[in-house]
N, C-alpha and C. Protein backbone atom coordinates (compact mmCIF):
# COMPACT_ATOMS: atom_id res chain seq x y z
N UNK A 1 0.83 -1.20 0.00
CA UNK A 1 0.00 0.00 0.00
C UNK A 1 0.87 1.26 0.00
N UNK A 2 1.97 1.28 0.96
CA UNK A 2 2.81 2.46 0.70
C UNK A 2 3.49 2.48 -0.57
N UNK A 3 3.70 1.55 -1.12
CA UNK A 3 4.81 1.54 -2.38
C UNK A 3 3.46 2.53 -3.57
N UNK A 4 2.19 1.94 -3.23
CA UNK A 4 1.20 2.74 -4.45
C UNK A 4 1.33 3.72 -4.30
N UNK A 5 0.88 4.80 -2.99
CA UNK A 5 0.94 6.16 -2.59
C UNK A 5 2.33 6.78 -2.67
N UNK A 6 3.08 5.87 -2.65
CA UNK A 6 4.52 6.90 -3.32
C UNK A 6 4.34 6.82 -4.97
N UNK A 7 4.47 5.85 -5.72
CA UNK A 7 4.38 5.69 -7.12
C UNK A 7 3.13 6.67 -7.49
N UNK A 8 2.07 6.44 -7.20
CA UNK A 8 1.22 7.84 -7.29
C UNK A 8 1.47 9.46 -6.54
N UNK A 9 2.38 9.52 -5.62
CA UNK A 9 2.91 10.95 -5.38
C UNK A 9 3.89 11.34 -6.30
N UNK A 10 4.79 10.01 -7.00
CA UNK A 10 5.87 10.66 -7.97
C UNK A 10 4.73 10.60 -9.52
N UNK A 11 3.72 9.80 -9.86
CA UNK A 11 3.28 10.61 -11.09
C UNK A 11 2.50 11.67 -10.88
N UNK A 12 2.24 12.09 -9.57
CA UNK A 12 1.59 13.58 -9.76
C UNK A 12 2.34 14.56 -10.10
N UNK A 13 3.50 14.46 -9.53
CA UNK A 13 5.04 15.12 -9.44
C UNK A 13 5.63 15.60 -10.84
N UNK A 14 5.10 13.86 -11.87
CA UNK A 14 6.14 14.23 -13.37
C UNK A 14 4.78 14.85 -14.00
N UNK A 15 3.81 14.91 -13.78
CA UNK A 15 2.26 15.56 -14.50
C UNK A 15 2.74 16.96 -14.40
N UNK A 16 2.77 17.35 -13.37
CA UNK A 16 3.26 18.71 -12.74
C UNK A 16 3.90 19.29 -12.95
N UNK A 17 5.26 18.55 -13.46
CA UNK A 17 6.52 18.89 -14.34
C UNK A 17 5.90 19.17 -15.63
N UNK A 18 5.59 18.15 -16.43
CA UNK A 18 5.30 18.35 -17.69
C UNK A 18 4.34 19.23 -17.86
N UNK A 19 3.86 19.53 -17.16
CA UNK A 19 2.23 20.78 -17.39
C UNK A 19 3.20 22.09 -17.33
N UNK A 20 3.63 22.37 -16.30
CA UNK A 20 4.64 23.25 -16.20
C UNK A 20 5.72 23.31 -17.43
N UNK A 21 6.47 22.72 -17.74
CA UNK A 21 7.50 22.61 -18.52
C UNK A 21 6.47 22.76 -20.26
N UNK A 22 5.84 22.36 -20.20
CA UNK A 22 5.00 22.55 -21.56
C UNK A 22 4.04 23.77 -21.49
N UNK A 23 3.77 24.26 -20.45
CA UNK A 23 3.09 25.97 -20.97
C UNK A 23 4.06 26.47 -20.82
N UNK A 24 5.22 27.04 -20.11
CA UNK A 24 6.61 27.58 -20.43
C UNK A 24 7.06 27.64 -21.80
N UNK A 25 6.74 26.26 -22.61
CA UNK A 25 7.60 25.98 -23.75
C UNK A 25 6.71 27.18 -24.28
N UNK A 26 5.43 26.48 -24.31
CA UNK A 26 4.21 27.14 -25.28
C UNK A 26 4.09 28.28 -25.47
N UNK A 27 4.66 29.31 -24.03
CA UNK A 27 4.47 31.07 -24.34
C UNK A 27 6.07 31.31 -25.45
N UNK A 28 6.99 30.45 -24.36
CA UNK A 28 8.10 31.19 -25.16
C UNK A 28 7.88 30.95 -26.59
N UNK A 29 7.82 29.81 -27.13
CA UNK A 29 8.49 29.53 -28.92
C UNK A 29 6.61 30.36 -29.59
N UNK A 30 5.74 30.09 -28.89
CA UNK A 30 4.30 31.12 -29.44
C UNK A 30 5.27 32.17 -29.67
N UNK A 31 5.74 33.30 -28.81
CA UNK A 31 6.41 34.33 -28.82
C UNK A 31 7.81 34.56 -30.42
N UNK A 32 8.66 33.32 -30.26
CA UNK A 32 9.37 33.33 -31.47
C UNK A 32 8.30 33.17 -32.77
N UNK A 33 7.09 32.42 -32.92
CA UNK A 33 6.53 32.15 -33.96
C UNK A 33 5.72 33.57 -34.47
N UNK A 34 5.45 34.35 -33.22
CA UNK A 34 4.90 35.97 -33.33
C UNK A 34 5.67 36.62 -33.97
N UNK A 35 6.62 36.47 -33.71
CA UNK A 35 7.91 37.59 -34.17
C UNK A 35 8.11 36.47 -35.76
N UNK A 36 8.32 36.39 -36.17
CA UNK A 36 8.60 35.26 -36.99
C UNK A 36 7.48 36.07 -38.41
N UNK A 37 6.14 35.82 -37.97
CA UNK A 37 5.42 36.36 -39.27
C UNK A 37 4.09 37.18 -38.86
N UNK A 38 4.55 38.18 -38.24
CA UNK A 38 4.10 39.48 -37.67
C UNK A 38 5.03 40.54 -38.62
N UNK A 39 3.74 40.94 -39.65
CA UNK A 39 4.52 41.63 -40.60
C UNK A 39 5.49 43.44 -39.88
N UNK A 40 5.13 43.80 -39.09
CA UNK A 40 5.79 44.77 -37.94
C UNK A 40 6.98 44.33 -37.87
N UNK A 41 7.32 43.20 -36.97
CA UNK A 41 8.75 42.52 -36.81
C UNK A 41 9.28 42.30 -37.81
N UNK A 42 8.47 41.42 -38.64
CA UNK A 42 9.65 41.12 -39.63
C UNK A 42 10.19 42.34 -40.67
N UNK A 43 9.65 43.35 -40.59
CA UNK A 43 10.28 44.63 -41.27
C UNK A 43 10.99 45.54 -40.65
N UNK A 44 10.98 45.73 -39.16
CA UNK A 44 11.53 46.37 -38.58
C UNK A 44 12.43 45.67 -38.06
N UNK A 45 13.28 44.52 -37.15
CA UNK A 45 13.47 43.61 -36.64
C UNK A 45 15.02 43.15 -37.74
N UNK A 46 16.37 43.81 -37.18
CA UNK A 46 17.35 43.07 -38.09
C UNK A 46 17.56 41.96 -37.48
N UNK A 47 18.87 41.65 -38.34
CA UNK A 47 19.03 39.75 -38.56
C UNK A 47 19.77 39.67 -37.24
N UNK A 48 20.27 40.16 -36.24
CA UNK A 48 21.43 40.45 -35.34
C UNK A 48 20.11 40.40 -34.12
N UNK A 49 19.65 41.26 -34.72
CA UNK A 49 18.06 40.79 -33.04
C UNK A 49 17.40 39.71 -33.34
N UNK A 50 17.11 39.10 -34.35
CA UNK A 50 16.24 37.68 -34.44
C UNK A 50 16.93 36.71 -34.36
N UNK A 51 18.49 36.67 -34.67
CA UNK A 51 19.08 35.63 -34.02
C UNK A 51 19.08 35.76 -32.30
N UNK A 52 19.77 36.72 -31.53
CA UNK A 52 19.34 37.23 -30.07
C UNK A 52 18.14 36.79 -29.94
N UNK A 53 17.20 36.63 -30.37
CA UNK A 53 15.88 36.06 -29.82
C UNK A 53 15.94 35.25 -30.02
N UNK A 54 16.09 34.25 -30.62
CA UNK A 54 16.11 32.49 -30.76
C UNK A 54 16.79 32.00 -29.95
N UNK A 55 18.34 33.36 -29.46
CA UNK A 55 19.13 32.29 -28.73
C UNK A 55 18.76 32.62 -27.40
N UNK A 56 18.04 33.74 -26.59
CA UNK A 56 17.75 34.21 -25.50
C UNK A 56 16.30 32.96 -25.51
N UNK A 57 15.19 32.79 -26.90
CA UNK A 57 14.34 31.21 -26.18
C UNK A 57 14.96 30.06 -26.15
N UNK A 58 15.69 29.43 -26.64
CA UNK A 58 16.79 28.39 -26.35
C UNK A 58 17.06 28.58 -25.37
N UNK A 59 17.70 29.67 -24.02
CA UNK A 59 18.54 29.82 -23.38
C UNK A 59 16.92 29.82 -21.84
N UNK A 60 15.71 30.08 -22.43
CA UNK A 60 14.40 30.52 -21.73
C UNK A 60 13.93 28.66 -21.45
N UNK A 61 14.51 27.85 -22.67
CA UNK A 61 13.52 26.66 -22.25
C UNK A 61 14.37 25.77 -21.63
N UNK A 62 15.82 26.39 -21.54
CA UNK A 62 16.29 25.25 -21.12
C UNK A 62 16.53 25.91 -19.40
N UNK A 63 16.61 27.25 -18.98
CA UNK A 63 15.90 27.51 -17.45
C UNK A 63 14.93 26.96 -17.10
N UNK A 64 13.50 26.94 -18.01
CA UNK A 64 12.23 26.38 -17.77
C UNK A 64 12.33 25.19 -17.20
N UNK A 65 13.39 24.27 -17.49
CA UNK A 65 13.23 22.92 -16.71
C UNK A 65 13.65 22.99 -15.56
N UNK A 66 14.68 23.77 -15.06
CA UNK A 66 14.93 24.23 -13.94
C UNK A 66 13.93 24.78 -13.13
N UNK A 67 12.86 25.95 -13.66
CA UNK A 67 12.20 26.46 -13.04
C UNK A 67 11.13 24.74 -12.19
N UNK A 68 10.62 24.76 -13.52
CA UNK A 68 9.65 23.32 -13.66
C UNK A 68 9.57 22.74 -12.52
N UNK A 69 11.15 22.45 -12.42
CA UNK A 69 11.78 21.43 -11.47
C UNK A 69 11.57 21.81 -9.78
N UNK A 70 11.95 23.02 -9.49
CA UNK A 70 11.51 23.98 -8.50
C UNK A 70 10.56 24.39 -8.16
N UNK A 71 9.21 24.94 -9.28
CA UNK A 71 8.43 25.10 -9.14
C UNK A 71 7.37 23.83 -7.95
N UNK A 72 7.89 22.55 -8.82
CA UNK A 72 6.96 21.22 -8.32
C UNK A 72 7.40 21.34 -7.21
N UNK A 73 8.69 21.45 -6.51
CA UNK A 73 9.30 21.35 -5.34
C UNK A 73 8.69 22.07 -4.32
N UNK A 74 8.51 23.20 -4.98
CA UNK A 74 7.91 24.25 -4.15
C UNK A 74 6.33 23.99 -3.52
N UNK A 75 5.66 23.41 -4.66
CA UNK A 75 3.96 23.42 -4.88
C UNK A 75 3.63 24.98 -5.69
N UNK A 76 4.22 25.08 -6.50
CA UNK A 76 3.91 26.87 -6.85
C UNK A 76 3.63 26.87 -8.52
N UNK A 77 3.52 27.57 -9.10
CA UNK A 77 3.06 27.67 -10.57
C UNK A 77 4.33 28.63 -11.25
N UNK A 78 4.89 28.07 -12.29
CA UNK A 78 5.41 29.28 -13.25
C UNK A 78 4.70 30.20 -13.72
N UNK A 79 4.88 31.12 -14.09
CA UNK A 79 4.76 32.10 -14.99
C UNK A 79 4.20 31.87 -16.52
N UNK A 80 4.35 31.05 -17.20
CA UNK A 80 4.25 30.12 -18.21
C UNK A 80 3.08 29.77 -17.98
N UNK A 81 2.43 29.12 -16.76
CA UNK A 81 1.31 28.47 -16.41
C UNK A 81 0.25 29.16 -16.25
N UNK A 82 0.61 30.15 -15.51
CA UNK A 82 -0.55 31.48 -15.41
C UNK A 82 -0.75 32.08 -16.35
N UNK A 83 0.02 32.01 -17.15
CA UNK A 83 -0.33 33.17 -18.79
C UNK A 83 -1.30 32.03 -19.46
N UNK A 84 -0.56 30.76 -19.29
CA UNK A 84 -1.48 29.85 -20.67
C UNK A 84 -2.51 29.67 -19.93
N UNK A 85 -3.27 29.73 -18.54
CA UNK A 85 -4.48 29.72 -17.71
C UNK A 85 -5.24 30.60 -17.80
N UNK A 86 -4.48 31.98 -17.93
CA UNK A 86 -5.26 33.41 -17.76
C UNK A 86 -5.80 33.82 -19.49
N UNK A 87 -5.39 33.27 -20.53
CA UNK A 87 -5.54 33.24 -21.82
C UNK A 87 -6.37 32.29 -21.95
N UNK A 88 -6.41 31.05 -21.07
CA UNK A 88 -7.64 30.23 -21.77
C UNK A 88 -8.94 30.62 -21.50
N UNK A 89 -8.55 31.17 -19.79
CA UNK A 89 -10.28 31.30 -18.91
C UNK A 89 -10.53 32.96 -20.41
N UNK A 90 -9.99 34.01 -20.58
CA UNK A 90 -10.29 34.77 -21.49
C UNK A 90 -10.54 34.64 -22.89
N UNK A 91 -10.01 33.46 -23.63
CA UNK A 91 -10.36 33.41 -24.81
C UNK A 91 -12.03 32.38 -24.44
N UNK A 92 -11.84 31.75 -23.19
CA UNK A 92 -13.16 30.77 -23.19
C UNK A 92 -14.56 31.68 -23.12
N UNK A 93 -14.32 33.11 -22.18
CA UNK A 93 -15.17 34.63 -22.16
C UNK A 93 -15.79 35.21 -23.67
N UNK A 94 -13.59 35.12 -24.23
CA UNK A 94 -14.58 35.85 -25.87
C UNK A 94 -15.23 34.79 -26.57
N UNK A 95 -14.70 33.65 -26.29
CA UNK A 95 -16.29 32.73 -27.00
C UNK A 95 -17.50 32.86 -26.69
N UNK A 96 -17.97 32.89 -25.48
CA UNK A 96 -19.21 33.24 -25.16
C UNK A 96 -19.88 34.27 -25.47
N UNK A 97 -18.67 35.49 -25.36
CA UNK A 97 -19.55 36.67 -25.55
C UNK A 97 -19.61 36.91 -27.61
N UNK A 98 -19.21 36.10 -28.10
CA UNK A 98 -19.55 35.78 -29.85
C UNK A 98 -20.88 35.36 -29.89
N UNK A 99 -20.95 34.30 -29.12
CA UNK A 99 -21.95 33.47 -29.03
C UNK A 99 -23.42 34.04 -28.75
N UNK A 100 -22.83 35.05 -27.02
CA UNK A 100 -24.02 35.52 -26.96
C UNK A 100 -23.44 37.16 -26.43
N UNK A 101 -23.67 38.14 -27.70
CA UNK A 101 -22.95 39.39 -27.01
C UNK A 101 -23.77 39.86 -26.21
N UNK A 102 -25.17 39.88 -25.53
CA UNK A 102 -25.90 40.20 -24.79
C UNK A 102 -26.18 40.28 -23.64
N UNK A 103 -25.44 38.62 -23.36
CA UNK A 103 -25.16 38.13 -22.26
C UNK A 103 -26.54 37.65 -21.01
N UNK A 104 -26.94 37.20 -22.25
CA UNK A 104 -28.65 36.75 -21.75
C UNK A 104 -28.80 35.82 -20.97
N UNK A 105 -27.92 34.89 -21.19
CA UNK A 105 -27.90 34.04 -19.96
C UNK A 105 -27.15 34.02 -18.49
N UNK A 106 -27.01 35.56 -18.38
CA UNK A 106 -26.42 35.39 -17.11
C UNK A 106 -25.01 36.39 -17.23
N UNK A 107 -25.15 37.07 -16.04
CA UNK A 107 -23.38 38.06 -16.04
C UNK A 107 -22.18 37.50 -16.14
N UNK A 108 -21.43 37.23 -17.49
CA UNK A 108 -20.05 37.20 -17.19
C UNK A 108 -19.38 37.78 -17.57
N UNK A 109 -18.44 37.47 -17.15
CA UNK A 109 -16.81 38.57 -17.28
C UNK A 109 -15.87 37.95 -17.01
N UNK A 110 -14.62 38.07 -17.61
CA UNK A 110 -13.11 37.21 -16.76
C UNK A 110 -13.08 37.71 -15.72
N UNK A 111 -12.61 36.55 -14.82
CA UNK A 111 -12.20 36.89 -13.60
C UNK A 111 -10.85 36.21 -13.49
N UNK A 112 -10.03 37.43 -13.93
CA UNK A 112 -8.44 37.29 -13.38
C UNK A 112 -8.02 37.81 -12.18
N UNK A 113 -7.15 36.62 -11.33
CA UNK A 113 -6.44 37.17 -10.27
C UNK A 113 -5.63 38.28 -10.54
N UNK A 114 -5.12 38.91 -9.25
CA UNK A 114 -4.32 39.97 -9.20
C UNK A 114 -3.19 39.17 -9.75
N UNK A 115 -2.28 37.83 -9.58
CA UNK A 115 -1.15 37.37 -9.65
C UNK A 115 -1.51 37.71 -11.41
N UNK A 116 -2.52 36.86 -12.00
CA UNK A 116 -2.89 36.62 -13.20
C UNK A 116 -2.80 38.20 -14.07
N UNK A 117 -3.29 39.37 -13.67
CA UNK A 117 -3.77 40.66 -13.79
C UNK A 117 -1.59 40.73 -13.91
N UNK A 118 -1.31 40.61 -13.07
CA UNK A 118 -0.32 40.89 -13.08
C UNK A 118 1.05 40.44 -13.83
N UNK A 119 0.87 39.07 -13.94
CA UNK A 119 1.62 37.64 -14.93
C UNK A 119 1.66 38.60 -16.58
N UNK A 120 0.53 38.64 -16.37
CA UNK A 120 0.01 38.87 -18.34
C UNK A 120 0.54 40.03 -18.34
N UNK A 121 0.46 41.23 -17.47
CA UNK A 121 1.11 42.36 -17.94
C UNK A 121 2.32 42.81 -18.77
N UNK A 122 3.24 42.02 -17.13
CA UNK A 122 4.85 41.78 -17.42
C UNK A 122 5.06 40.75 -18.30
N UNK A 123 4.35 39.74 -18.74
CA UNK A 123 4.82 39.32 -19.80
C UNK A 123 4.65 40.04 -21.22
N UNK A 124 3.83 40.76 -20.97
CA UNK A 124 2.68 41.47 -22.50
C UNK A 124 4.17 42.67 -22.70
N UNK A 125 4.58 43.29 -21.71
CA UNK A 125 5.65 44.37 -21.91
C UNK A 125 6.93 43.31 -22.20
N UNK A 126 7.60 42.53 -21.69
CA UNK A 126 8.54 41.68 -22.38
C UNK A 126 8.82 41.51 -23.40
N UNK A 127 7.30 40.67 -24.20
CA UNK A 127 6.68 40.67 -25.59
C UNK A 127 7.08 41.58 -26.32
N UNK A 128 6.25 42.92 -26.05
CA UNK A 128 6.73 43.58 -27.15
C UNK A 128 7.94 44.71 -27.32
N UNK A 129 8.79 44.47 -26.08
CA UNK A 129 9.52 45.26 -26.23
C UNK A 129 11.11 44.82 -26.23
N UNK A 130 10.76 43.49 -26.18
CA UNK A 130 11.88 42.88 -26.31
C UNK A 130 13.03 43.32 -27.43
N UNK A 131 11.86 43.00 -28.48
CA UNK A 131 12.70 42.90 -29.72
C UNK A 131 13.24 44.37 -30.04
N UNK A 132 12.40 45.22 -29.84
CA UNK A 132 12.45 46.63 -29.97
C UNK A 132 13.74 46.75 -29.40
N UNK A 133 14.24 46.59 -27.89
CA UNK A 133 15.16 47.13 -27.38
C UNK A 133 16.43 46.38 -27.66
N UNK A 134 16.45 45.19 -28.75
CA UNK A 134 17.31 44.42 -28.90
C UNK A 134 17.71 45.15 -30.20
N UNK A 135 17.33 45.77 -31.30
CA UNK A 135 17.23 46.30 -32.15
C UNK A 135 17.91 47.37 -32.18
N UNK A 136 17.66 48.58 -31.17
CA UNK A 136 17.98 49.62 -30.81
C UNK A 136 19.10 49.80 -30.53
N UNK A 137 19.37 48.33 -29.56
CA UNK A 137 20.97 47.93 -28.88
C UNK A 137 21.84 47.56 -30.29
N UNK A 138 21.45 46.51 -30.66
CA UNK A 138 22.35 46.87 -31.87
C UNK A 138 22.19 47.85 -33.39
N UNK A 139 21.53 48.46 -33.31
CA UNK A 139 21.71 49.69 -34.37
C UNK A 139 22.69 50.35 -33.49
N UNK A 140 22.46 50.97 -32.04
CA UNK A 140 23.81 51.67 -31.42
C UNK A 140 24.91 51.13 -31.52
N UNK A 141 24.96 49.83 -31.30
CA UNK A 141 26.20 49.28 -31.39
C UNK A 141 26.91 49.29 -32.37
N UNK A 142 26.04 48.86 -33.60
CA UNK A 142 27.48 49.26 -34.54
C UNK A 142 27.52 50.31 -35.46
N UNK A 143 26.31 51.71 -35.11
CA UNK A 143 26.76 53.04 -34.93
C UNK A 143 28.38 53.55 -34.50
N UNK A 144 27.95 53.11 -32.77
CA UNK A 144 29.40 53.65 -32.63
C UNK A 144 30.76 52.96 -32.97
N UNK A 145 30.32 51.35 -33.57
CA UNK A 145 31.66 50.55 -33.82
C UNK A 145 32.36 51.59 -35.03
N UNK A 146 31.41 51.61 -36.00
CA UNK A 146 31.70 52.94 -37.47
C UNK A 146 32.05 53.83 -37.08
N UNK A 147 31.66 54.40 -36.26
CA UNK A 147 31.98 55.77 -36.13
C UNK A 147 33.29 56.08 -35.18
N UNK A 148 33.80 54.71 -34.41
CA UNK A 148 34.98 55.11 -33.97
C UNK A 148 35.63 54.24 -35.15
N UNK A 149 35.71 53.42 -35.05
CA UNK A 149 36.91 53.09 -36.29
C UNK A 149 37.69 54.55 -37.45
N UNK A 150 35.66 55.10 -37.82
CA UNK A 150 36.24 56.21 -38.62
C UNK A 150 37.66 57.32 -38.23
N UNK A 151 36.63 57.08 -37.05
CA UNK A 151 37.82 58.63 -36.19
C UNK A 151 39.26 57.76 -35.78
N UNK A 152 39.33 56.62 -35.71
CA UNK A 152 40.49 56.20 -35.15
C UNK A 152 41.30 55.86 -36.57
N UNK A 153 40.60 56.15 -37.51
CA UNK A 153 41.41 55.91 -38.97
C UNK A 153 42.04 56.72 -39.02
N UNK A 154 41.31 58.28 -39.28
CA UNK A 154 42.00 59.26 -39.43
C UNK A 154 42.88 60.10 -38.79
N UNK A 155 42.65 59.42 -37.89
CA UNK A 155 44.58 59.70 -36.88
C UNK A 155 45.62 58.83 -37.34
N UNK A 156 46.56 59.61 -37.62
CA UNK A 156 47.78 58.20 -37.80
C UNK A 156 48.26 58.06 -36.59
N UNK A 157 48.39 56.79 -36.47
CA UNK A 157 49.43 55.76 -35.38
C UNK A 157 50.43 56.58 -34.58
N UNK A 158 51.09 56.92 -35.18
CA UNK A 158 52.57 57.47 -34.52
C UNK A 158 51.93 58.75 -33.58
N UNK A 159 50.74 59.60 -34.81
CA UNK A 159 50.07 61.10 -33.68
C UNK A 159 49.73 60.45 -32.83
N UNK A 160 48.94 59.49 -32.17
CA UNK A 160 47.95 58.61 -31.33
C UNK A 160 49.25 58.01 -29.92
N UNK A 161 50.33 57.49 -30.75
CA UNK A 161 51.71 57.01 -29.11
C UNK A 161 52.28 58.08 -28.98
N UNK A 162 52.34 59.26 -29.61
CA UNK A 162 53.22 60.22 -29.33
C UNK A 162 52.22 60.84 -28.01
N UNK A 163 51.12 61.19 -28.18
CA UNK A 163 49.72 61.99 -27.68
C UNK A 163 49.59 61.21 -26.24
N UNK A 164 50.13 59.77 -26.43
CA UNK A 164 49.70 59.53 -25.47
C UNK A 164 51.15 59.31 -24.31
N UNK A 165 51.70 59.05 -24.87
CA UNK A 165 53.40 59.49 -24.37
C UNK A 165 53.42 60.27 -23.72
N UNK A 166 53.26 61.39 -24.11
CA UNK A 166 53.21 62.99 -24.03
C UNK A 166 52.58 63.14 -22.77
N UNK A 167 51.30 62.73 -23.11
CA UNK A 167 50.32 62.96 -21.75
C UNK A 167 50.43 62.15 -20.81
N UNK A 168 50.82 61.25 -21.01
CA UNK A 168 50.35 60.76 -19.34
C UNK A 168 52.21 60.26 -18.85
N UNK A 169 53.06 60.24 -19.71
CA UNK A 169 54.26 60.26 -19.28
C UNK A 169 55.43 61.41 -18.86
N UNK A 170 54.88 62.50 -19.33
CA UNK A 170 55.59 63.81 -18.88
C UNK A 170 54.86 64.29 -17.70
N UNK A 171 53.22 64.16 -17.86
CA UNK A 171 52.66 65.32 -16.85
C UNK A 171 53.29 64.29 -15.52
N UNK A 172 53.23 63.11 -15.69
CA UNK A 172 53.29 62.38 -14.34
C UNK A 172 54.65 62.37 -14.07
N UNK A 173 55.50 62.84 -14.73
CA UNK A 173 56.82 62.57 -14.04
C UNK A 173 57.64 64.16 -13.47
């Protein structure tokens, strides 16, 4: 009898894992498949940030098992879990209210937790600003890579050790 109640505490355990570990997967690579053929991204969005994003979800699912792993340990929910929960109970709302926009049979409305209210936010700003600020980072970046090279071209070598000779080996001595 004890050997069942453990063998059934460890498959609640790997359910738990895998529920976890599979809505994790599901927001992140949803998220790469958004960016992917979301005509916005793919026109704005260079090749230097969409690789950075593939390798930052690669780098997201393979924490996720970690989290997963912790999470079960804990008894607690990812982040992952609450978004793909708080998106179902709401898309299950806008079905109804298609169905019946009147709402004749009775008052509803989503009812998201504060955690939930809160999950979707910070993920919703992640989302879309990810890519944006990955973009930005490298347009600056190799702004200023050009633009010093330029200036460090047009100094010759010898002005550049003499200048620096000069300065920091005379004043200091």
């Amino acid at each position: 009898m004890e050997n069942i109640i453990k063998l059934t505490y460890q498959k609640s355990k790997i359910r738990s894992f895998t529920t976890l570990l599979v809505s994790n997967l599901i927001v992140i690579w949803t998220c790469i498949i958004f960016y992917s053929y979301n005509p916005y991204y793919i026109n704005f969005i260079s090749e230097y940030s969409k690789n950075t994003i593939v390798i930052i979800a690669f780098f997201y699912s393979a924490v996720s098992i970690y989290t997963s792993i912790s999470a079960v340990n804990r008894n607690s929910e990812t982040r992952g879990l609450i978004i793909v929960r708080s998106l179902s109970k709401t898309l299950k709302y806008l079905w109804l209210f298609l169905k019946d926009p009147l709402f004749t049979k009775g008052n509803r409305k989503v009812q998201l937790t504060k955690t939930e209210k809160h999950t979707l936010l910070f993920s919703l700003v992640k989302i879309i600003y990810l890519p944006i600020m990955l973009n930005f980072m490298f347009n600056n970046l190799f702004s200023f890579k050009s633009n010093f090279t330029d200036s460090v071209s047009s100094f010759n070598t010898f002005y550049l050790i003499d200048f620096f000779n000069e300065y920091f080996f005379q004043r200091f001595s």
